[in-house]
N, C-alpha and C. Protein backbone atom coordinates (compact mmCIF):
# COMPACT_ATOMS: atom_id res chain seq x y z
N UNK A 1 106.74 108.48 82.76
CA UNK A 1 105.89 109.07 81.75
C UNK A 1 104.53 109.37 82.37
N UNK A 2 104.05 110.61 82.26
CA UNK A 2 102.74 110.72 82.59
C UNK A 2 101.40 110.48 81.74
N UNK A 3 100.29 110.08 82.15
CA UNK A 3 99.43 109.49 81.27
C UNK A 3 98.35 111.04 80.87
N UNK A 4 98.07 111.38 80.13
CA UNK A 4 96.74 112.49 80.47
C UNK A 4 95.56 112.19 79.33
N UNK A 5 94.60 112.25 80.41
CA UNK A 5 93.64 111.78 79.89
C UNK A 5 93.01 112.55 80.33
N UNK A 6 91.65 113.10 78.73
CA UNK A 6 90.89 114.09 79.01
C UNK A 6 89.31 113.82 78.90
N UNK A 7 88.84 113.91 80.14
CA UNK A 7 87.45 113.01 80.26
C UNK A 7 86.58 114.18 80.61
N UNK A 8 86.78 115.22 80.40
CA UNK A 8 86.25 116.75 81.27
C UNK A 8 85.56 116.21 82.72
N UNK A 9 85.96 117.47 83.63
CA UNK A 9 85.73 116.95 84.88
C UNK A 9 84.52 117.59 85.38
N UNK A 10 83.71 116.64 86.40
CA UNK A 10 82.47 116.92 87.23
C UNK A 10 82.67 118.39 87.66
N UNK A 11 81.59 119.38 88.61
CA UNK A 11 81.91 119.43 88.91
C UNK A 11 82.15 119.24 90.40
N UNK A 12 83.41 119.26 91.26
CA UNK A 12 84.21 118.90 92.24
C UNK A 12 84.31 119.89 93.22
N UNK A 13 84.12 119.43 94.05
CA UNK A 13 84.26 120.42 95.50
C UNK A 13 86.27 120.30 96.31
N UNK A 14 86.62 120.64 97.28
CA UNK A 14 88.09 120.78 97.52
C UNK A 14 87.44 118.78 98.42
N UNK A 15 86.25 119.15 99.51
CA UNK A 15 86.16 117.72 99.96
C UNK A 15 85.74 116.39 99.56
N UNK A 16 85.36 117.07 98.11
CA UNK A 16 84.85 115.62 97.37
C UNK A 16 86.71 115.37 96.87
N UNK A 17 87.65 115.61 96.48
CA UNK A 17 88.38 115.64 96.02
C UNK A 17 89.62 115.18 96.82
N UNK A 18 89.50 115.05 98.73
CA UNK A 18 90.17 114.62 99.51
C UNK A 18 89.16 113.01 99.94
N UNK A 19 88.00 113.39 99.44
CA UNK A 19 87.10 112.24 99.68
C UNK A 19 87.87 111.01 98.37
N UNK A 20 88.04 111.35 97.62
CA UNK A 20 88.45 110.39 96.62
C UNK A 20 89.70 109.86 96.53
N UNK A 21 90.55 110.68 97.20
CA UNK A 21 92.23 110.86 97.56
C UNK A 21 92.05 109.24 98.46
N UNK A 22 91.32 109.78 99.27
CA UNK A 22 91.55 108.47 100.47
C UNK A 22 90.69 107.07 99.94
N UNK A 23 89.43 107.47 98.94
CA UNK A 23 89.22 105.85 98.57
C UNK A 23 90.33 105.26 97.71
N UNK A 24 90.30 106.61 96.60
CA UNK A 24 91.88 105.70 96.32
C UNK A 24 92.79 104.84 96.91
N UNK A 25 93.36 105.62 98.07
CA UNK A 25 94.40 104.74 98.73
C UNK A 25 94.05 103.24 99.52
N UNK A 26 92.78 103.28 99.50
CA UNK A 26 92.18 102.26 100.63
C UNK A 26 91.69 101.06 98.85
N UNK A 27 91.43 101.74 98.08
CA UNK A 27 91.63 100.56 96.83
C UNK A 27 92.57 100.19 96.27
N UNK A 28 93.24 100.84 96.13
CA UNK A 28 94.92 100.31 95.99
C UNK A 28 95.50 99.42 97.06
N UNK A 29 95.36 99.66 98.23
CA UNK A 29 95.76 98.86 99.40
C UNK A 29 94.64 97.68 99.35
N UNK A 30 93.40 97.39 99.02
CA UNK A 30 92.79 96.13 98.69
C UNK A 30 93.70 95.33 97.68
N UNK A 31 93.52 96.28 96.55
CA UNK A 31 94.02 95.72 95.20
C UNK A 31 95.13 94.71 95.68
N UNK A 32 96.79 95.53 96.83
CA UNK A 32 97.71 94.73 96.53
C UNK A 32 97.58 93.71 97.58
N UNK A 33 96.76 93.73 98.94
CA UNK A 33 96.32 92.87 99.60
C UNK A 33 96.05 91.73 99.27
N UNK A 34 95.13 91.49 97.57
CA UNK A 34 94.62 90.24 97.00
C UNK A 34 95.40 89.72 96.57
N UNK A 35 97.02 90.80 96.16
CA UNK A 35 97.97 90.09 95.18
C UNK A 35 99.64 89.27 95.88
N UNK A 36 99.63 90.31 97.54
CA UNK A 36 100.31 89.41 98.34
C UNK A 36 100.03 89.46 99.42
N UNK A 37 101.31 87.78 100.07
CA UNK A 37 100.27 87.82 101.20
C UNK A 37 100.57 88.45 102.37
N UNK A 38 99.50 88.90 103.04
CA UNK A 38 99.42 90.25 104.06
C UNK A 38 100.75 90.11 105.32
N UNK A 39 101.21 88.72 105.57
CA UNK A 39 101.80 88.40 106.68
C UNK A 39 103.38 88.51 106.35
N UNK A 40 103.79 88.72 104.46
CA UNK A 40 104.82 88.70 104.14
C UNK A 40 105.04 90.53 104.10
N UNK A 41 104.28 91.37 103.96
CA UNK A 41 104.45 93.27 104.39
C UNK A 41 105.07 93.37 105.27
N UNK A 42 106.07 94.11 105.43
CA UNK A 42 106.87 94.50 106.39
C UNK A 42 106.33 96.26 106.76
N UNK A 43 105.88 96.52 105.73
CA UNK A 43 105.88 98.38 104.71
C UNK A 43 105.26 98.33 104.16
N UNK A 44 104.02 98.90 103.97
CA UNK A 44 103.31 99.30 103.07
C UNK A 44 102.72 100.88 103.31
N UNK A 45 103.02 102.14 102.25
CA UNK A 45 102.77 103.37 102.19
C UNK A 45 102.42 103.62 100.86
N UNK A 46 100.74 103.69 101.26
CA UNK A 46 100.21 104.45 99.80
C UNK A 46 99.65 105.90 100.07
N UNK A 47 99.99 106.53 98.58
CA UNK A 47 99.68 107.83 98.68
C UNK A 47 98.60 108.48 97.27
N UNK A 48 97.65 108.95 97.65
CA UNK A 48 97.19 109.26 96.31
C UNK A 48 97.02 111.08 96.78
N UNK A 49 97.22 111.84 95.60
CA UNK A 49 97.71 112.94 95.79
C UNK A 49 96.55 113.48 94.34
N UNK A 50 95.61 114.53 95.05
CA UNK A 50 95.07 114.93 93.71
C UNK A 50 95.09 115.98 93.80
N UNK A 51 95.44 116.95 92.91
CA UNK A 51 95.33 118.36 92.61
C UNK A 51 94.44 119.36 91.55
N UNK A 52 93.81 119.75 91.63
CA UNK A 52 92.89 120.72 90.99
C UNK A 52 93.42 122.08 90.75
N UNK A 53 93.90 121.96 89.23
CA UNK A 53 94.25 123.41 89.41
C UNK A 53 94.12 123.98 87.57
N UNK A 54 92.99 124.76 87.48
CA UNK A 54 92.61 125.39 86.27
C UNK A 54 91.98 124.41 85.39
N UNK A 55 91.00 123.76 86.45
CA UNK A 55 90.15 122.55 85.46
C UNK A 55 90.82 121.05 85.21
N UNK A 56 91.96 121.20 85.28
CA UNK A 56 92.53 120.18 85.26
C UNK A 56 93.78 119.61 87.00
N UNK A 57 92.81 118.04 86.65
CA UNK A 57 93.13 117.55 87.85
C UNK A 57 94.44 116.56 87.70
N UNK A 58 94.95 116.62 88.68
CA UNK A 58 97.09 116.28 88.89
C UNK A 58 96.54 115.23 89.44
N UNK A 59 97.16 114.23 89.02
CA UNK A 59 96.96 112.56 90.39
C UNK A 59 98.58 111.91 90.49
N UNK A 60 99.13 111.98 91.66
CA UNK A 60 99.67 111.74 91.97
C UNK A 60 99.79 110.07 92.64
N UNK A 61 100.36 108.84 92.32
CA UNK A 61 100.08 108.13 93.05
C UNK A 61 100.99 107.40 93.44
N UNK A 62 101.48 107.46 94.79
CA UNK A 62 102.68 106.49 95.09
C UNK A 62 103.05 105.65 96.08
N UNK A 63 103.81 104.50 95.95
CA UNK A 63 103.23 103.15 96.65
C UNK A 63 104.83 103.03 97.11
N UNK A 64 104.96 102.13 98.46
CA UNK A 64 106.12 101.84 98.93
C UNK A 64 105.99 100.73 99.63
N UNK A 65 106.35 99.88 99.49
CA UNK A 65 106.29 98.47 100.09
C UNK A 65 107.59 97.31 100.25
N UNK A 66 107.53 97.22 101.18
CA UNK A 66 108.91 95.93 101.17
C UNK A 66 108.24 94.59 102.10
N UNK A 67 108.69 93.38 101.88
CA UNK A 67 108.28 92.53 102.76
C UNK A 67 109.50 91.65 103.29
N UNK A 68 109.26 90.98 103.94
CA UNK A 68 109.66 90.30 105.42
C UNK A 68 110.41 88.86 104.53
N UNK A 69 109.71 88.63 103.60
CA UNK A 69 110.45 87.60 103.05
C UNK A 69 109.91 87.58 101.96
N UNK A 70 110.56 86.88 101.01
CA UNK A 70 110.10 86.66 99.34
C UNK A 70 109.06 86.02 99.18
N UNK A 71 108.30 86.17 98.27
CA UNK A 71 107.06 85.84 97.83
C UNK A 71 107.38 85.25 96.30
N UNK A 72 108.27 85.66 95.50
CA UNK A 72 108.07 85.45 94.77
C UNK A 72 107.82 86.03 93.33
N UNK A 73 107.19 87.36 93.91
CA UNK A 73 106.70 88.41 93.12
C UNK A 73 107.46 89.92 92.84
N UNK A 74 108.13 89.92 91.70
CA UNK A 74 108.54 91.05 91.57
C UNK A 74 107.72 92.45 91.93
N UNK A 75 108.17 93.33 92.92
CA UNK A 75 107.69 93.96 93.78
C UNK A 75 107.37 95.43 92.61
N UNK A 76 108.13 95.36 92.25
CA UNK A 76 108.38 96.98 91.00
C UNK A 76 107.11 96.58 89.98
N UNK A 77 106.94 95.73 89.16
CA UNK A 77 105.85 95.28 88.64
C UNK A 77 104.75 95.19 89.26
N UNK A 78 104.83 94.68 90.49
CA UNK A 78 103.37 94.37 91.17
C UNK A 78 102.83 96.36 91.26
N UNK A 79 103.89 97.10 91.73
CA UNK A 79 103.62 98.72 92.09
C UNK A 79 102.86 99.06 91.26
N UNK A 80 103.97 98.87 89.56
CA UNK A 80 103.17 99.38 88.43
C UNK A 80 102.03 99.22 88.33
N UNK A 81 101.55 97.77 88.28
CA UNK A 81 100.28 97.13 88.48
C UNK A 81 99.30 98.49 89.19
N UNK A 82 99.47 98.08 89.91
CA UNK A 82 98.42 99.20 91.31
C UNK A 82 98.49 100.21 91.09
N UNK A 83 99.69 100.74 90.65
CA UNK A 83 99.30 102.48 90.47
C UNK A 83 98.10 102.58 89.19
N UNK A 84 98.38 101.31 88.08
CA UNK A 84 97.89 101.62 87.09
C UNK A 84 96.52 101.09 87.62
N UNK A 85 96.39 100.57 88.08
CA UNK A 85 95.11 99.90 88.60
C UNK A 85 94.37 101.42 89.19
N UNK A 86 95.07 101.94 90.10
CA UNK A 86 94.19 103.18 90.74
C UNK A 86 93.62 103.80 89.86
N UNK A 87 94.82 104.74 89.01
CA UNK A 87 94.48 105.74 88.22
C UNK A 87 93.45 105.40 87.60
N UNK A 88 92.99 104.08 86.79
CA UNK A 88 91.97 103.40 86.44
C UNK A 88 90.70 103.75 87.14
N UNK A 89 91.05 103.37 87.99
CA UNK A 89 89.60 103.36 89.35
C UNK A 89 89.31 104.60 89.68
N UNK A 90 90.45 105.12 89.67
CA UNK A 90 89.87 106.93 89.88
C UNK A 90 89.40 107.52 88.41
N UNK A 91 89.48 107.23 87.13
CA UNK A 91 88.89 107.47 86.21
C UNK A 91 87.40 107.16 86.07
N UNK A 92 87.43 105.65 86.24
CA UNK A 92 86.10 105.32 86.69
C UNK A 92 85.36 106.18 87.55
N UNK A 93 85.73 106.51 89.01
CA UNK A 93 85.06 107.42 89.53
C UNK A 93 84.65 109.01 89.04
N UNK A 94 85.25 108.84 88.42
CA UNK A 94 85.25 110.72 88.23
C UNK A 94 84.22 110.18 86.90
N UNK A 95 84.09 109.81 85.88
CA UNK A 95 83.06 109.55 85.03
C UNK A 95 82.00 109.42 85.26
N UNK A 96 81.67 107.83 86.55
CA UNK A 96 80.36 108.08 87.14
C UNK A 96 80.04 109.80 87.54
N UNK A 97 80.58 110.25 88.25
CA UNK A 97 80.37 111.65 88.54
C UNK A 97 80.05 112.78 87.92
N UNK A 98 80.41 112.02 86.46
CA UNK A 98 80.75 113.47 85.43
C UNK A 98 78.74 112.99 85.04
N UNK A 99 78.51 111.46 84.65
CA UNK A 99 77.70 111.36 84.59
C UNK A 99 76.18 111.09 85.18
N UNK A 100 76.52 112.10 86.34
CA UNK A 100 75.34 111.92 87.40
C UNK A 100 74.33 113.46 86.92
């Protein structure tokens, strides 16, 4: 299911917009860092994917991870977690922005 949420957007340049792509991915990769532990990753591939097209921005976000041994933690839940966690964080960002 996709979420859409309409916060009207800053406006955005093509490199502010690859600029945010990659904090995304580097906060999502904190996020699941805190939640397991780093030595049990075998895989970890995050992707945040944003698109601009007719005012309205596409976020794509997708996570792939397997580890080396069990933790404990259902892995599909923990994903959900983080994706929902990003999209969050990238809302946050784009608001500060809207309100600068």
């Amino acid at each position: 299911m996709t979420n859409i949420i309409d916060i009207g957007l800053p406006d955005i340049s093509e490199e502010t917009i690859e600029e945010l792509a990659e904090e995304c991915e580097l906060q999502i990769t904190r996020y699941l860092l805190e939640r397991v532990p780093e030595k049990s990753i075998e895989d970890l591939f995050i992707s945040c994917t944003l698109s601009l097209l007719d005012g309205q921005l596409d976020v794509d976000i997708s996570i792939e991870i397997s580890q080396g041994f069990d933790t404990g933690q259902s892995l599909d839940d923990l994903i959900q977690e983080a994706i929902d966690w990003g999209a969050e964080w990238l809302e946050k960002q784009l608001m500060e922005m809207k309100s600068k």
